[in-house]
PDB file of N, CA and C in Angstrom:
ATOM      1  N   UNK A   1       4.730 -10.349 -14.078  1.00  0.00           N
ATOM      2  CA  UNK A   1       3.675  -9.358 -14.013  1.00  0.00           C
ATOM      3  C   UNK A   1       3.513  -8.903 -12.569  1.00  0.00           C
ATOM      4  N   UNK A   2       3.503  -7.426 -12.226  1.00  0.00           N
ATOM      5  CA  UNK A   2       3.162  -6.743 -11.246  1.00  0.00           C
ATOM      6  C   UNK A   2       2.222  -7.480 -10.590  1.00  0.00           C
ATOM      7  N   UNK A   3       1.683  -7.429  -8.748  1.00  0.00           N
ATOM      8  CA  UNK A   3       0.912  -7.671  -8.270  1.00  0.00           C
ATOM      9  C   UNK A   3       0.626  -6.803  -7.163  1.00  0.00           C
ATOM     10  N   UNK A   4      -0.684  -6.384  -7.296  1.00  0.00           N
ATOM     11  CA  UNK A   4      -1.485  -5.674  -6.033  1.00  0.00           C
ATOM     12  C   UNK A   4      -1.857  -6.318  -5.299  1.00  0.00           C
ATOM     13  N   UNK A   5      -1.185  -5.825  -3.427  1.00  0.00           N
ATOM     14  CA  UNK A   5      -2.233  -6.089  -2.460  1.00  0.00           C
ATOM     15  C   UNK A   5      -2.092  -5.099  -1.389  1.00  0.00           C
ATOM     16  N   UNK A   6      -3.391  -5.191  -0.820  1.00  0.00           N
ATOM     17  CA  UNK A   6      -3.425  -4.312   0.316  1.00  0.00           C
ATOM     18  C   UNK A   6      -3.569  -5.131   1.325  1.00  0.00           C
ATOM     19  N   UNK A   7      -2.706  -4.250   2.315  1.00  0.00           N
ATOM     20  CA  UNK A   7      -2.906  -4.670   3.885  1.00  0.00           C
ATOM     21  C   UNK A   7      -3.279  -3.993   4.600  1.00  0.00           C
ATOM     22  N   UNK A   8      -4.276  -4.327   5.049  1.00  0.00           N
ATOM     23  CA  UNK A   8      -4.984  -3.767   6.341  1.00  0.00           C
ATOM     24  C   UNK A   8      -3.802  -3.399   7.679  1.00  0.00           C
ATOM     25  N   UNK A   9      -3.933  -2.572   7.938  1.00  0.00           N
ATOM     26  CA  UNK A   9      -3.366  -2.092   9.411  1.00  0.00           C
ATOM     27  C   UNK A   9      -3.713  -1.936  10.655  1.00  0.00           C
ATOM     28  N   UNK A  10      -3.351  -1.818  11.767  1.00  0.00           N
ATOM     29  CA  UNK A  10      -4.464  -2.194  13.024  1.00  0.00           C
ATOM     30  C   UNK A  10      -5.493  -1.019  12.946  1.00  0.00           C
ATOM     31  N   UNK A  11      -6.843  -1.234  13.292  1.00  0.00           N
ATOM     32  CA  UNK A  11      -7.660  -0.108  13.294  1.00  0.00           C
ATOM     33  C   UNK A  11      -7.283   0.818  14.383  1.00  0.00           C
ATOM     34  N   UNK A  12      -8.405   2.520  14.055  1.00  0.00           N
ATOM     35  CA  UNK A  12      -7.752   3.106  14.520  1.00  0.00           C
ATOM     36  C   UNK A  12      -9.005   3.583  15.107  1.00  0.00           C
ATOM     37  N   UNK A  13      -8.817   3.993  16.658  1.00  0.00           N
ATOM     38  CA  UNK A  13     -10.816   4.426  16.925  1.00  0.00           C
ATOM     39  C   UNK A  13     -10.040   5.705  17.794  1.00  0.00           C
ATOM     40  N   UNK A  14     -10.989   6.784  17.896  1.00  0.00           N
ATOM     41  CA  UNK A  14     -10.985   8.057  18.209  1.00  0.00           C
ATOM     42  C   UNK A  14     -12.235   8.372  18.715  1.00  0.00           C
ATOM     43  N   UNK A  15     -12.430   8.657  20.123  1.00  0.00           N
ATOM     44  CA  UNK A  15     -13.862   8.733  20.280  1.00  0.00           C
ATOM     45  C   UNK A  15     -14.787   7.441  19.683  1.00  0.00           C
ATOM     46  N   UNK A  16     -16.118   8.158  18.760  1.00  0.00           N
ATOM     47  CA  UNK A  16     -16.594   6.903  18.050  1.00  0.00           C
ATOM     48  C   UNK A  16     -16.286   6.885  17.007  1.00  0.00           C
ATOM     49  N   UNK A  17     -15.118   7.597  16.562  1.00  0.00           N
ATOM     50  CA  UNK A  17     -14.884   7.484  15.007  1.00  0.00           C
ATOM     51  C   UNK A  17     -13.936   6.000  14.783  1.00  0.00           C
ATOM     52  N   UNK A  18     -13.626   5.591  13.771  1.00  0.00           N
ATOM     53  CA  UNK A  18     -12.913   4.567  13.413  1.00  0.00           C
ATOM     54  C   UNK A  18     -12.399   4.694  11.781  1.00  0.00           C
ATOM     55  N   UNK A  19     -10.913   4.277  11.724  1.00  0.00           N
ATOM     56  CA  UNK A  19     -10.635   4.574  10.750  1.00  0.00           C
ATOM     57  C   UNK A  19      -9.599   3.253  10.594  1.00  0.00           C
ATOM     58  N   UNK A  20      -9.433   2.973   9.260  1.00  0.00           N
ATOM     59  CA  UNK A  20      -8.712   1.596   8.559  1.00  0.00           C
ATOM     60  C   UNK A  20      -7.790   1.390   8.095  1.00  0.00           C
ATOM     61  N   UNK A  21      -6.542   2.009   8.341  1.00  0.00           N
ATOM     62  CA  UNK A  21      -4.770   2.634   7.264  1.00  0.00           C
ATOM     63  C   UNK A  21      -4.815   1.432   6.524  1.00  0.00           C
ATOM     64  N   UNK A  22      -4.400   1.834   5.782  1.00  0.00           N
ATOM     65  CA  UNK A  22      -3.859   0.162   4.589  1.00  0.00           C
ATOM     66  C   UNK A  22      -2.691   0.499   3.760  1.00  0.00           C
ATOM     67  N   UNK A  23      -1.986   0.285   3.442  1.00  0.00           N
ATOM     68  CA  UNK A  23      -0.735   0.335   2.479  1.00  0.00           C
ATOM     69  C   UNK A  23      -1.443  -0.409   1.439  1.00  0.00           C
ATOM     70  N   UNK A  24      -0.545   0.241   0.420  1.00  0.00           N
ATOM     71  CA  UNK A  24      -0.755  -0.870  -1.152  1.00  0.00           C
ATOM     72  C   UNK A  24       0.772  -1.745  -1.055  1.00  0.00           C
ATOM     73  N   UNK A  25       0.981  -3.050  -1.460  1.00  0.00           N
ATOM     74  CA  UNK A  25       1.808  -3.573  -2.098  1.00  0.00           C
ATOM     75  C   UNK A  25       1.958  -3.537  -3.108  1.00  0.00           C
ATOM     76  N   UNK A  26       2.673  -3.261  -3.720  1.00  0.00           N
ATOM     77  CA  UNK A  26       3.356  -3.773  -5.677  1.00  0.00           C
ATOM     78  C   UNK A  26       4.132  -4.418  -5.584  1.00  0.00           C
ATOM     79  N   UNK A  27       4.440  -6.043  -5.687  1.00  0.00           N
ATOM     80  CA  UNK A  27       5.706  -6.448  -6.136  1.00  0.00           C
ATOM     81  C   UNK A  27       5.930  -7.372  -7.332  1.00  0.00           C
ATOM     82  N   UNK A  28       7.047  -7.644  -7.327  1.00  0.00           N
ATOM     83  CA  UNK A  28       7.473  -8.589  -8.651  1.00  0.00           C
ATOM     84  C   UNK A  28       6.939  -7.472  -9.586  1.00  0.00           C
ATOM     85  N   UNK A  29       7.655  -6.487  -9.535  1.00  0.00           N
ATOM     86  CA  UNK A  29       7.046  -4.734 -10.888  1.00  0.00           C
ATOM     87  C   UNK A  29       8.792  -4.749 -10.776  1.00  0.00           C
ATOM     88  N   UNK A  30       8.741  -3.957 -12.750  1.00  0.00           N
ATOM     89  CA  UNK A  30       9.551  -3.135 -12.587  1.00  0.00           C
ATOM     90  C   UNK A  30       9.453  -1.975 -12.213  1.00  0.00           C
ATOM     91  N   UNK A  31      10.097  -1.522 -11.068  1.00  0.00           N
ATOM     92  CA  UNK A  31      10.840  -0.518 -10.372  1.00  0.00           C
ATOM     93  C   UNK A  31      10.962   0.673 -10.831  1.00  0.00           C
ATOM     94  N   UNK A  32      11.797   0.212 -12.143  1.00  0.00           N
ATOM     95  CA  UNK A  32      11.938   1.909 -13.128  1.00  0.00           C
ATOM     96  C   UNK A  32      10.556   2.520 -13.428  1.00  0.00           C
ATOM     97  N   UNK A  33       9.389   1.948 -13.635  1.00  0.00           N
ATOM     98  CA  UNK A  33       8.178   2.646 -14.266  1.00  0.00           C
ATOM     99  C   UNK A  33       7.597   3.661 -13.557  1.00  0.00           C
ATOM    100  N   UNK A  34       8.263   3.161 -12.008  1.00  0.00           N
ATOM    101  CA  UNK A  34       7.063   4.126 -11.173  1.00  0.00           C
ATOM    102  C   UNK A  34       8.054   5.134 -10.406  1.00  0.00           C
ATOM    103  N   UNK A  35       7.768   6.498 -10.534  1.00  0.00           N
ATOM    104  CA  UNK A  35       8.252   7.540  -9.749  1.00  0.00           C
ATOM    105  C   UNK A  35       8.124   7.932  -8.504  1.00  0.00           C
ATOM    106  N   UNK A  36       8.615   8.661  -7.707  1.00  0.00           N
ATOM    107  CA  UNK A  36       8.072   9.419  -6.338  1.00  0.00           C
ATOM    108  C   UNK A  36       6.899   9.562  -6.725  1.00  0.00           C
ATOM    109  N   UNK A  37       6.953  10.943  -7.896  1.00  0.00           N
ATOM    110  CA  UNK A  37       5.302  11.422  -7.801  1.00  0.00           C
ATOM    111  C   UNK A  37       4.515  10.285  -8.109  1.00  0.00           C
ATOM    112  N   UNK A  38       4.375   9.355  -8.967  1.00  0.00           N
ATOM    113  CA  UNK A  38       3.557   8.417  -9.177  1.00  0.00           C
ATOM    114  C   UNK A  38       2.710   8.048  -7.889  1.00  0.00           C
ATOM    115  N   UNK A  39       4.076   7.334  -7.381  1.00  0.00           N
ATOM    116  CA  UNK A  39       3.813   6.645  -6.288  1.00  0.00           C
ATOM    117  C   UNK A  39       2.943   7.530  -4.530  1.00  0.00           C
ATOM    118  N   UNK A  40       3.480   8.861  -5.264  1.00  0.00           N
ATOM    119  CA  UNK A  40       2.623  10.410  -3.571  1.00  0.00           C
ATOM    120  C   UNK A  40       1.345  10.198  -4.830  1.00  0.00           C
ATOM    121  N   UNK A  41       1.015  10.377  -5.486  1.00  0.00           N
ATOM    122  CA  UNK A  41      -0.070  10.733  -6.022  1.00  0.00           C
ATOM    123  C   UNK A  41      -0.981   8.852  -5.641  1.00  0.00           C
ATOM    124  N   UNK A  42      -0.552   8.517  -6.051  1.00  0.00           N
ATOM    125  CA  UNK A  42      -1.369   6.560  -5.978  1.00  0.00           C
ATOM    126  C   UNK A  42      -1.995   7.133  -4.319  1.00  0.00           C
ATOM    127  N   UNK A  43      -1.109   7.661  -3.240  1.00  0.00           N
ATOM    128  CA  UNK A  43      -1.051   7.607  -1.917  1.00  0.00           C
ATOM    129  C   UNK A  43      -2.258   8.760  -1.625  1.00  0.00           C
ATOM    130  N   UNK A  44      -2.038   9.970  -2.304  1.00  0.00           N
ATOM    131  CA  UNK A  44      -2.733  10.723  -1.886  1.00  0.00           C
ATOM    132  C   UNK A  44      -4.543  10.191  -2.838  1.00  0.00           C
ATOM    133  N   UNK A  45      -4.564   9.755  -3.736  1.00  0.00           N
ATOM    134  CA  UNK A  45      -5.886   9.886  -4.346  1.00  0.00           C
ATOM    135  C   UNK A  45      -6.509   8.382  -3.869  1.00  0.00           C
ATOM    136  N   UNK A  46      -5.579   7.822  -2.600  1.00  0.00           N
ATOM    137  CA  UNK A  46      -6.928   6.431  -2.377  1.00  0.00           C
ATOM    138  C   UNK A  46      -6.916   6.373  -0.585  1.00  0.00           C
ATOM    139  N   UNK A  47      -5.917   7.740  -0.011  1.00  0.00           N
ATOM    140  CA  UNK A  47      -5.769   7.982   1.552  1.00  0.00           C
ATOM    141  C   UNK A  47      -5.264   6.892   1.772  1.00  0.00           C
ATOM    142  N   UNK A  48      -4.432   6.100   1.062  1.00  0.00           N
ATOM    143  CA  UNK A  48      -2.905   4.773   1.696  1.00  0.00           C
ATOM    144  C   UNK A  48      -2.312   5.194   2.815  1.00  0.00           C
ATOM    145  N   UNK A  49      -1.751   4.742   3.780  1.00  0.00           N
ATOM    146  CA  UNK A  49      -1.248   5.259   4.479  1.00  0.00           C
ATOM    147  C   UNK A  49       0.318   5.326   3.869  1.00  0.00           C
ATOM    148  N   UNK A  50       0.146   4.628   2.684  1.00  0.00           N
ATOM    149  CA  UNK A  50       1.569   3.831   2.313  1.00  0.00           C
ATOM    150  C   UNK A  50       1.570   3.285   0.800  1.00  0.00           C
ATOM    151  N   UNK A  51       2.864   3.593   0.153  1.00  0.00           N
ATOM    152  CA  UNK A  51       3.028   2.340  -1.033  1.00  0.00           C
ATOM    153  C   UNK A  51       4.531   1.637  -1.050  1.00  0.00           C
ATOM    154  N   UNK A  52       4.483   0.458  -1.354  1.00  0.00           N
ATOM    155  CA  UNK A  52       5.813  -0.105  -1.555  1.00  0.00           C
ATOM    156  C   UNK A  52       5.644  -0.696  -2.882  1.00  0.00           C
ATOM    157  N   UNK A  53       6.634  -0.357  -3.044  1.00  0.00           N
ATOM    158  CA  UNK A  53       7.006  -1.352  -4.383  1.00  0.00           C
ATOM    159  C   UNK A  53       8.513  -2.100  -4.872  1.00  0.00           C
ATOM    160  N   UNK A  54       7.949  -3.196  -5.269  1.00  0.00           N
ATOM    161  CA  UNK A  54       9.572  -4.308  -4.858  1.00  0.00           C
ATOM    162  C   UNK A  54       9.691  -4.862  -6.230  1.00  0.00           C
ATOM    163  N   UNK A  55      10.503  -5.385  -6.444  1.00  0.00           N
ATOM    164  CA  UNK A  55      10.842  -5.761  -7.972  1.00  0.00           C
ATOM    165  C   UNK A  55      11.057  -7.387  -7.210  1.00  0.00           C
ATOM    166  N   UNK A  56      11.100  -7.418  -5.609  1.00  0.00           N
ATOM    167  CA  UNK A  56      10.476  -9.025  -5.185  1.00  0.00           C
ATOM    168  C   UNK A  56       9.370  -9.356  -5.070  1.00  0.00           C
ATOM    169  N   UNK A  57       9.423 -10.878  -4.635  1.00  0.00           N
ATOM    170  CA  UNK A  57       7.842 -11.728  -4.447  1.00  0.00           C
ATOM    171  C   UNK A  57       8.083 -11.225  -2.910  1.00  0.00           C
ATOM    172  N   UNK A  58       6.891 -10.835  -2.331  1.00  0.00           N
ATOM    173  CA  UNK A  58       6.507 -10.694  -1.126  1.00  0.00           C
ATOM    174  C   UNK A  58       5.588 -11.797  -0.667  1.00  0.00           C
ATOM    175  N   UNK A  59       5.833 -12.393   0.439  1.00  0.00           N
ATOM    176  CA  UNK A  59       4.101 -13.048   0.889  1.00  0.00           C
ATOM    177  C   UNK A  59       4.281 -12.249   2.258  1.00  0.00           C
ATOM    178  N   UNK A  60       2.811 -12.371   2.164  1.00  0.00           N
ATOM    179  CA  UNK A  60       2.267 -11.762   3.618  1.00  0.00           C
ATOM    180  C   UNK A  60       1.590 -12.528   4.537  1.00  0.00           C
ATOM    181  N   UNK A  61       1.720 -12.366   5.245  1.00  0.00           N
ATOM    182  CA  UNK A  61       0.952 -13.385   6.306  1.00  0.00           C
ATOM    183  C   UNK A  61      -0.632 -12.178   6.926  1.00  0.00           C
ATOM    184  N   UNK A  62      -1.516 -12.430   6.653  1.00  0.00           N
ATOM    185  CA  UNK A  62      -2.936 -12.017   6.768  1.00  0.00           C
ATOM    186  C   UNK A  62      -3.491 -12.724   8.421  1.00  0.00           C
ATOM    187  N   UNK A  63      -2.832 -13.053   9.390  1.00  0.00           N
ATOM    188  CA  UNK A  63      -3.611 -13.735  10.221  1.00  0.00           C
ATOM    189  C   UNK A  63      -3.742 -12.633  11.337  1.00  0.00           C
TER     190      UNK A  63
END
């Protein structure tokens, strides 16, 4: 079964604004289900900076 995670990316400050990029992870998915567009649309309707998706186990290191 597929798994979601997001990673935070280094913040981003502008003046006093501040902003948070994050990618989505998908892995351990099949591959075939999800398209380009799928995958620009996932990106554009949650402002990701990013999606990957792996048909591997990823770990991430969060520190």
């Amino acid at each position: 079964m597929a798994r979601i995670k997001v990673l935070e990316l280094p913040l981003q400050i502008v003046g006093e604004m501040t902003n948070t990029p994050f990618v989505f992870i998908i892995d351990q998915a099949d591959t075939e289900i999800f398209t380009a567009e799928h995958l620009t649309q996932l990106r554009e309707d949650t402002n990701a900076s990013g999606v990957l998706v792996t048909s591997e186990t990823l770990a991430i290191d969060y520190e």
